[in-house]
C-alpha atoms as a PDB file:
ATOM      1  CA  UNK A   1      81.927   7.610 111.537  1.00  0.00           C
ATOM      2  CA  UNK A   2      79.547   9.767 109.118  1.00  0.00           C
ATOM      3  CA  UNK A   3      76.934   7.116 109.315  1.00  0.00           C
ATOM      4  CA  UNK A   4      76.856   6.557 112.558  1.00  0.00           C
ATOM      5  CA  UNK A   5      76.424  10.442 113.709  1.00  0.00           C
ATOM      6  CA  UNK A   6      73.886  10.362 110.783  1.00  0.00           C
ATOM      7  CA  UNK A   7      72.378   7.019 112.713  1.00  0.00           C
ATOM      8  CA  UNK A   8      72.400   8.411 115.940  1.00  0.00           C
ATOM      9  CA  UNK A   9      70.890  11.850 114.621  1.00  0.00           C
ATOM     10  CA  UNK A  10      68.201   9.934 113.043  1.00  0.00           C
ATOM     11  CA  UNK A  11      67.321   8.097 116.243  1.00  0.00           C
ATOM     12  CA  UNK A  12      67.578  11.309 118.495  1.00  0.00           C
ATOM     13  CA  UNK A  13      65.151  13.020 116.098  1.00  0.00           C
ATOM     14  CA  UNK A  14      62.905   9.542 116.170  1.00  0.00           C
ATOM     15  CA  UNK A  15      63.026   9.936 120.007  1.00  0.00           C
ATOM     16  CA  UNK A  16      62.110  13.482 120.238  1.00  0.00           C
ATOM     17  CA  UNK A  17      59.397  12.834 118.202  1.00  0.00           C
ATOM     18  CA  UNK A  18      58.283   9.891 120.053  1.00  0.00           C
ATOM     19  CA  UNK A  19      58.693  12.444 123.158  1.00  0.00           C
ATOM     20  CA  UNK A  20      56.573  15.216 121.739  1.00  0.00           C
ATOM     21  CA  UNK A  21      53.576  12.775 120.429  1.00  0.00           C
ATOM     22  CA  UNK A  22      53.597  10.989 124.181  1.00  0.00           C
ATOM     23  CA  UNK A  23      53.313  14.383 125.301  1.00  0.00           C
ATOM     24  CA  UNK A  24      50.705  15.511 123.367  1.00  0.00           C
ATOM     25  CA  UNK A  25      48.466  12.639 124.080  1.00  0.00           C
ATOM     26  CA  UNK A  26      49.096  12.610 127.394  1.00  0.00           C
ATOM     27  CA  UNK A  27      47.993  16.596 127.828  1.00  0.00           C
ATOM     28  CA  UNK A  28      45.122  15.713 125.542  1.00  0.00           C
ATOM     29  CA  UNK A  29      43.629  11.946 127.663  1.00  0.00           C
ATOM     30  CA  UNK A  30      44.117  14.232 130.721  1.00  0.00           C
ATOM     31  CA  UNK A  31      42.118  17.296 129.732  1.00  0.00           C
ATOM     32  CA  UNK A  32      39.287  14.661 128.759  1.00  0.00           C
ATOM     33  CA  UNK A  33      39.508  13.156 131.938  1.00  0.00           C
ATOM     34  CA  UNK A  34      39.040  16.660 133.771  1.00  0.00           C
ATOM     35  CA  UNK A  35      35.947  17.358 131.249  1.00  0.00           C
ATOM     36  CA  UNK A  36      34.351  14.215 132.180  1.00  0.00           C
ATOM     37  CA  UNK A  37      35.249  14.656 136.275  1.00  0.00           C
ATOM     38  CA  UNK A  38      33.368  18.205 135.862  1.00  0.00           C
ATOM     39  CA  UNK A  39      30.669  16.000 134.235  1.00  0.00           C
ATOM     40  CA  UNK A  40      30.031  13.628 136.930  1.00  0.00           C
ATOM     41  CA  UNK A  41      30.587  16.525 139.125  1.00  0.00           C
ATOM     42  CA  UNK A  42      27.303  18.135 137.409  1.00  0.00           C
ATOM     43  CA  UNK A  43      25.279  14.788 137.372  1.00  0.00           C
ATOM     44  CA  UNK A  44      26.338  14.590 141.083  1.00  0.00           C
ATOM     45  CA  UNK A  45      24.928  18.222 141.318  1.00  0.00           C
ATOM     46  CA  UNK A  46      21.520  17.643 139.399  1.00  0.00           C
ATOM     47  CA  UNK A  47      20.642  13.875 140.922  1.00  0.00           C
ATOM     48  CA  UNK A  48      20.338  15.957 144.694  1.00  0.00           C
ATOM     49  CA  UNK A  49      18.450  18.561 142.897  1.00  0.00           C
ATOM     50  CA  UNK A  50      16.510  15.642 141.737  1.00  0.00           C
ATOM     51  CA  UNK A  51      16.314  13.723 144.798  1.00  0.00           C
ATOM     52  CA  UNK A  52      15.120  16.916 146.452  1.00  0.00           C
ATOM     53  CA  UNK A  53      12.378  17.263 144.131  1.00  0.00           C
ATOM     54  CA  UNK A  54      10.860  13.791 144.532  1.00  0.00           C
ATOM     55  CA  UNK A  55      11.311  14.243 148.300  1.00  0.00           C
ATOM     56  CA  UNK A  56       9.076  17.673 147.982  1.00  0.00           C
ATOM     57  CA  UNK A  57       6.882  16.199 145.539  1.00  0.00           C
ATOM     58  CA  UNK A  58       5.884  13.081 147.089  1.00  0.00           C
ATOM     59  CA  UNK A  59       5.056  14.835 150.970  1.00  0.00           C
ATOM     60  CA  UNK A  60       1.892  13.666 151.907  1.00  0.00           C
ATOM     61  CA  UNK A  61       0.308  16.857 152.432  1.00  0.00           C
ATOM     62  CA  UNK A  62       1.016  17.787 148.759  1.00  0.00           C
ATOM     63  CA  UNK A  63      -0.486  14.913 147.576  1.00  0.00           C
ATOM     64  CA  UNK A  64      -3.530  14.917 149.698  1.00  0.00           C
ATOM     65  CA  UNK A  65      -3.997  18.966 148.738  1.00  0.00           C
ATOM     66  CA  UNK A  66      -3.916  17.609 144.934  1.00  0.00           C
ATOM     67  CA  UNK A  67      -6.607  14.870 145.688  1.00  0.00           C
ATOM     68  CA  UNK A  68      -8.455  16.906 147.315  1.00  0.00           C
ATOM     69  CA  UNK A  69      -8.089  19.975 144.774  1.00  0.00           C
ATOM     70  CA  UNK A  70      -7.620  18.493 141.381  1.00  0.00           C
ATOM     71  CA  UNK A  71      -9.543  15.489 141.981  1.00  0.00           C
ATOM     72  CA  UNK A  72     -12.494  16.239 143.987  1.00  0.00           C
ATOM     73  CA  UNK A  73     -11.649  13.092 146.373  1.00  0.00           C
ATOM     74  CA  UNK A  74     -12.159  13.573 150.219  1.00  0.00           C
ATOM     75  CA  UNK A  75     -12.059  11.206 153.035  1.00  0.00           C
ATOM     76  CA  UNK A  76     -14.613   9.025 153.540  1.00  0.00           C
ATOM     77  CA  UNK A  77     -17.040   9.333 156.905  1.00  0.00           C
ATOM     78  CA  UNK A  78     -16.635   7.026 159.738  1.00  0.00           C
ATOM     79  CA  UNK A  79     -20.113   5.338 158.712  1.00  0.00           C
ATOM     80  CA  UNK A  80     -18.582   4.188 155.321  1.00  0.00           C
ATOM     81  CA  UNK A  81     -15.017   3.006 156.821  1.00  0.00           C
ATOM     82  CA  UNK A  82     -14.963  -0.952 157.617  1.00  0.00           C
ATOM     83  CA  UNK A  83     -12.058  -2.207 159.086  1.00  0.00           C
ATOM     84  CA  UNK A  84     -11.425  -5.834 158.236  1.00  0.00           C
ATOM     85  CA  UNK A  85      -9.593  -8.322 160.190  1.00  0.00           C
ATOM     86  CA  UNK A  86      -7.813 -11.651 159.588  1.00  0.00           C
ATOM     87  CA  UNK A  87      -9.360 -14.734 160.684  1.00  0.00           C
ATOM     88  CA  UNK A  88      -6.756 -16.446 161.521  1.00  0.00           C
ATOM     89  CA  UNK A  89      -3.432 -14.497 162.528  1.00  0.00           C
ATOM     90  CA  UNK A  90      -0.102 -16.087 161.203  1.00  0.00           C
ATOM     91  CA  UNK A  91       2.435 -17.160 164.155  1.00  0.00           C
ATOM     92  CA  UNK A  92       5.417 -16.016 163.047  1.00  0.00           C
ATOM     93  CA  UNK A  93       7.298 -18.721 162.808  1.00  0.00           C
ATOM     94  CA  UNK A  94       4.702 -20.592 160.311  1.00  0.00           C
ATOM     95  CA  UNK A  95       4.465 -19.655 156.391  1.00  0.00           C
ATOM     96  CA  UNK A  96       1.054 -19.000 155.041  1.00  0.00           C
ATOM     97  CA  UNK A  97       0.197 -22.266 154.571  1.00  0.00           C
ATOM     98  CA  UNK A  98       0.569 -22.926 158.329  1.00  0.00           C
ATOM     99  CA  UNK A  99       2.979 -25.000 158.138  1.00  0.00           C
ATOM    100  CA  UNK A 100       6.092 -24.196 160.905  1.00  0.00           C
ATOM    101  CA  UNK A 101       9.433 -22.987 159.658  1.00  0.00           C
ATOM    102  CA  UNK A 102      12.909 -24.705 160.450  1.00  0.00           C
END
């Protein structure tokens, strides 16, 4: 009878053990998972900031203000603008070969 309350002790203490650890790691996978959720809550954050950015930076009036600054470019005159034409429009239902499309 000894040995098996000294059995059984054995395996409760095993158990609790086993219990604790579980525990432990548990706490421990979920507080990493909330660190990298606040992560990906940043990166969500900073690629709008981002998107933003690109968005303000690539407005046409910016762009033409920094030719037209930093560059020394301007827009040509009327006289010096030649507007060229195709010779042959594509139907749209042939390729550019001409040949017509299924």
């Amino acid at each position: 009878m000894v040995k098996l309350n000294i059995l059984l002790a054995l395996i409760l203490i095993t158990s609790a053990l086993g219990v604790v650890t579980s525990q432990h790691k548990a706490r421990s996978l979920f507080a990493a998972l909330e660190s990298e959720h606040e992560t990906a809550r940043q990166l969500d954050v900073k690629w709008g900031q981002l998107q933003l950015e690109q968005s303000t930076l690539a407005m046409h009036g910016r762009i033409e203000q920094i030719a037209r600054t930093k560059l020394n470019m301007k827009a040509p005159s009327e006289s010096r603008v030649q507007i060229v034409t195709a010779a042959h429009p594509v139907d749209a239902g042939e390729n550019s070969a001409g040949e017509r499309m299924p």
